[in-house]
C-alpha atoms as a PDB file:
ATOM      1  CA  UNK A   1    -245.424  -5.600 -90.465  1.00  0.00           C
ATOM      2  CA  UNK A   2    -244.261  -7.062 -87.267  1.00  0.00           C
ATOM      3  CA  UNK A   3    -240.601  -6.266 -86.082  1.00  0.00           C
ATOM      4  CA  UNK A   4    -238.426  -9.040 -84.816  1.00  0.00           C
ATOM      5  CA  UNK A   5    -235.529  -8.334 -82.680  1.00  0.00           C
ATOM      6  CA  UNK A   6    -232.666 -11.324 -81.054  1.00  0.00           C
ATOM      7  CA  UNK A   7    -231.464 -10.262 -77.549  1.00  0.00           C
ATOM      8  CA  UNK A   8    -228.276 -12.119 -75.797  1.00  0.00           C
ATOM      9  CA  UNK A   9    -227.868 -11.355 -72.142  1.00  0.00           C
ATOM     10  CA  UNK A  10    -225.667 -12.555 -69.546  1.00  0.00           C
ATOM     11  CA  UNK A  11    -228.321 -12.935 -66.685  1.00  0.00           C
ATOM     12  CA  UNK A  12    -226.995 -14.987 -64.173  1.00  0.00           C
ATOM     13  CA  UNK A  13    -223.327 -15.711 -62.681  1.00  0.00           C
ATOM     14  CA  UNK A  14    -222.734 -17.961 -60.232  1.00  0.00           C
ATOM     15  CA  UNK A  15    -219.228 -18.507 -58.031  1.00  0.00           C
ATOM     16  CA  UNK A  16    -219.315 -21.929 -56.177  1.00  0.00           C
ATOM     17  CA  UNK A  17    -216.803 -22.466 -53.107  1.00  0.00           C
ATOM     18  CA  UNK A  18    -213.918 -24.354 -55.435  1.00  0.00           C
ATOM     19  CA  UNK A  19    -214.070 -21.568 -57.901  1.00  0.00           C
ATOM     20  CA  UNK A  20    -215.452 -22.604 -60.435  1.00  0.00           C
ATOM     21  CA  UNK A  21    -217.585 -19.505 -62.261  1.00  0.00           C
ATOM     22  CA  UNK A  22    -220.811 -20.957 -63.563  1.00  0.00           C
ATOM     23  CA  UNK A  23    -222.806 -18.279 -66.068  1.00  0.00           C
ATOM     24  CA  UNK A  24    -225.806 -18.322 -68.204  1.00  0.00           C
ATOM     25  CA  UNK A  25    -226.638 -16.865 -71.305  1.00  0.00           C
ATOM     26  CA  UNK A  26    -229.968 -15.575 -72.288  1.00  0.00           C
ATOM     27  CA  UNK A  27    -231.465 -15.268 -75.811  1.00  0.00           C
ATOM     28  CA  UNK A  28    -234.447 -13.375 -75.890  1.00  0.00           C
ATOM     29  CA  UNK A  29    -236.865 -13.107 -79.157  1.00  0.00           C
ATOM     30  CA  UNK A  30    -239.044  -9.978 -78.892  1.00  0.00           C
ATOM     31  CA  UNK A  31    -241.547  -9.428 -81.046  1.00  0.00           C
ATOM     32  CA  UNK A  32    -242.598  -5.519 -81.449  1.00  0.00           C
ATOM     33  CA  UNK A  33    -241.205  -5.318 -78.275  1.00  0.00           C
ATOM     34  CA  UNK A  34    -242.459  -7.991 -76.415  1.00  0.00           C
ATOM     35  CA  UNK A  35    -240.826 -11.239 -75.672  1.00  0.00           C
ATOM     36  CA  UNK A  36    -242.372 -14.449 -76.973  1.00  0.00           C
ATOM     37  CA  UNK A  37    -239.500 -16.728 -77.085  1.00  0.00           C
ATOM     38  CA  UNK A  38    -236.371 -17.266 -74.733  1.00  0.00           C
ATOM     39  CA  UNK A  39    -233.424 -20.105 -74.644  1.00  0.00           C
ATOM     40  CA  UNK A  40    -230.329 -20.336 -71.858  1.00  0.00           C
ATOM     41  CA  UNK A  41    -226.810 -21.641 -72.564  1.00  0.00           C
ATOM     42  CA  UNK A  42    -224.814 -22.056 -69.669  1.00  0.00           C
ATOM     43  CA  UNK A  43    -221.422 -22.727 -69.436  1.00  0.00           C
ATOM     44  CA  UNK A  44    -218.845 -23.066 -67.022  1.00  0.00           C
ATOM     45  CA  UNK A  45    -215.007 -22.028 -65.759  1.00  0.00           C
ATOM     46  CA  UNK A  46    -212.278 -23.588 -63.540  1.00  0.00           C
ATOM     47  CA  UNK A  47    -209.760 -21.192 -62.063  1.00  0.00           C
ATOM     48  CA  UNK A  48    -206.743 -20.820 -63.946  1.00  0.00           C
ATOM     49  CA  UNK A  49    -208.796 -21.123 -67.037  1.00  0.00           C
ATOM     50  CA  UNK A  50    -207.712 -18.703 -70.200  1.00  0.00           C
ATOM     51  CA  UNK A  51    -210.551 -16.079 -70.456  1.00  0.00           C
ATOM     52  CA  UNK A  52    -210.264 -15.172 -73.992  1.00  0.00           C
ATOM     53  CA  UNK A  53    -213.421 -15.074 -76.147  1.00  0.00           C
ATOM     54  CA  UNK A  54    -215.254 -14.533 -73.120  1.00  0.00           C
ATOM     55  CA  UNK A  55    -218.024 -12.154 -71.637  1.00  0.00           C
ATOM     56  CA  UNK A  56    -216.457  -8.959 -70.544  1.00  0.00           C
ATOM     57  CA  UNK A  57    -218.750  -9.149 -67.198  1.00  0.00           C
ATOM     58  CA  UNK A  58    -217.749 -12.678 -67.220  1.00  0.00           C
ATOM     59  CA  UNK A  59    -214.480 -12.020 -67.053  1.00  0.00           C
ATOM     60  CA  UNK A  60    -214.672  -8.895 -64.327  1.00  0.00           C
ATOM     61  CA  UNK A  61    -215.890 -11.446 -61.964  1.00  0.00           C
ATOM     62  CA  UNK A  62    -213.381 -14.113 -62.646  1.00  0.00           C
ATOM     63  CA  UNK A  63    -210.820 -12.557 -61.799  1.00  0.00           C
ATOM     64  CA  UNK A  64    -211.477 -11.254 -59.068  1.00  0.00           C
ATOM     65  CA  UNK A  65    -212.922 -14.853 -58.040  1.00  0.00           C
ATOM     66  CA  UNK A  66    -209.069 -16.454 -58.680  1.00  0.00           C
ATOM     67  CA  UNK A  67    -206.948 -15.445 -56.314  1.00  0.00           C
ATOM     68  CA  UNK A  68    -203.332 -17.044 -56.475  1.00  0.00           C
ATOM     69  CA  UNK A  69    -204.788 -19.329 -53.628  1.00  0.00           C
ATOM     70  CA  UNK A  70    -208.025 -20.148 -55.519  1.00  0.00           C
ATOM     71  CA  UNK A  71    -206.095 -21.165 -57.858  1.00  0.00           C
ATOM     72  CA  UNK A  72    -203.961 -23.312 -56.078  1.00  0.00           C
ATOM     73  CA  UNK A  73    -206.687 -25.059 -53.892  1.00  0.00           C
ATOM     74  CA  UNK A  74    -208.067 -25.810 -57.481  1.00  0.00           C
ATOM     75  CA  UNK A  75    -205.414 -27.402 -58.848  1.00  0.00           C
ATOM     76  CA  UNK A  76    -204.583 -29.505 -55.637  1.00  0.00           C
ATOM     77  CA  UNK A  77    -208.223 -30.657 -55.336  1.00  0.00           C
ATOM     78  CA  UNK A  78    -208.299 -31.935 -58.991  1.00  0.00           C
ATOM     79  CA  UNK A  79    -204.565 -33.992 -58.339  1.00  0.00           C
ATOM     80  CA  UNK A  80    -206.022 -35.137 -54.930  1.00  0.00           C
ATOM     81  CA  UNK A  81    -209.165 -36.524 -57.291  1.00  0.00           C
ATOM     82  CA  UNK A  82    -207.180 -37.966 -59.829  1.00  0.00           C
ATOM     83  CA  UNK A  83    -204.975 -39.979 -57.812  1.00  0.00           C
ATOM     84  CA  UNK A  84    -208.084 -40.864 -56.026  1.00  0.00           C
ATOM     85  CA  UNK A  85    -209.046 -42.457 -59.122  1.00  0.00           C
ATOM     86  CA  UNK A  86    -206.063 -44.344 -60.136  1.00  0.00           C
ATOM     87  CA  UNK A  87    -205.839 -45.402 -56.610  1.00  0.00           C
ATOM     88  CA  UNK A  88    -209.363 -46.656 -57.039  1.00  0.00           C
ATOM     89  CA  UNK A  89    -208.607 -47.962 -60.625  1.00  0.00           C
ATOM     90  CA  UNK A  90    -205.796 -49.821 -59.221  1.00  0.00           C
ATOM     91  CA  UNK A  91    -207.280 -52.059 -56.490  1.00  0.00           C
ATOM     92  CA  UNK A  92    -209.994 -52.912 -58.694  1.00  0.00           C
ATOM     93  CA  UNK A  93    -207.447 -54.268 -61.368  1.00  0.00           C
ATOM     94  CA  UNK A  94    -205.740 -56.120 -58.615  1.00  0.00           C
ATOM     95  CA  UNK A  95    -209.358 -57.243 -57.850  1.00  0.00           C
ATOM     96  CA  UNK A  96    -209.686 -58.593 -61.167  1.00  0.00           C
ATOM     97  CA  UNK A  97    -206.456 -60.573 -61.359  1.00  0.00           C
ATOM     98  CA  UNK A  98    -206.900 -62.757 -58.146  1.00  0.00           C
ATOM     99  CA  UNK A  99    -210.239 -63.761 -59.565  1.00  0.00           C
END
């Protein structure tokens, strides 16, 4: 009778210059001890983002990722792209009218 055992691994974790943590999570099917089947879920944080439910190793690196300035260069770059976009939103609705 052949044994079938479900493995979830964190195998990769990934810091990109804004901050943001990116991770993946593999889950391996072995099969008496050999691996015939694997999937990845990957998933992503912003800094500043609550950590709970998370991967303890997921987590670790996090925070020491986010720094208060992190943080803060975060935060500004997502206003700075916002306004951007109402800004953009904006003159094309002005575009609109004088048609």
């Amino acid at each position: 009778m052949s044994t079938f055992i479900e493995t979830k691994v964190i195998d990769q974790i990934t810091v990109t210059e804004n901050g943001i943590v990116l991770y993946r999570e593999a889950t391996r099917i072995l099969k008496d001890g050999d691996q015939i089947a694997q999937t990845y879920h990957r998933s992503s944080l912003t800094p500043g983002q609550a950590l709970t439910g998370q991967p303890a190793n997921v987590v670790a690196i996090c925070n020491v990722a986010w720094t208060a300035e992190v943080i803060a260069a975060y935060e500004a770059q997502q206003v700075a792209a916002v306004a951007a976009l109402l800004a953009a939103n904006q003159g094309q609705n002005e575009t609109n009218t004088n048609v």
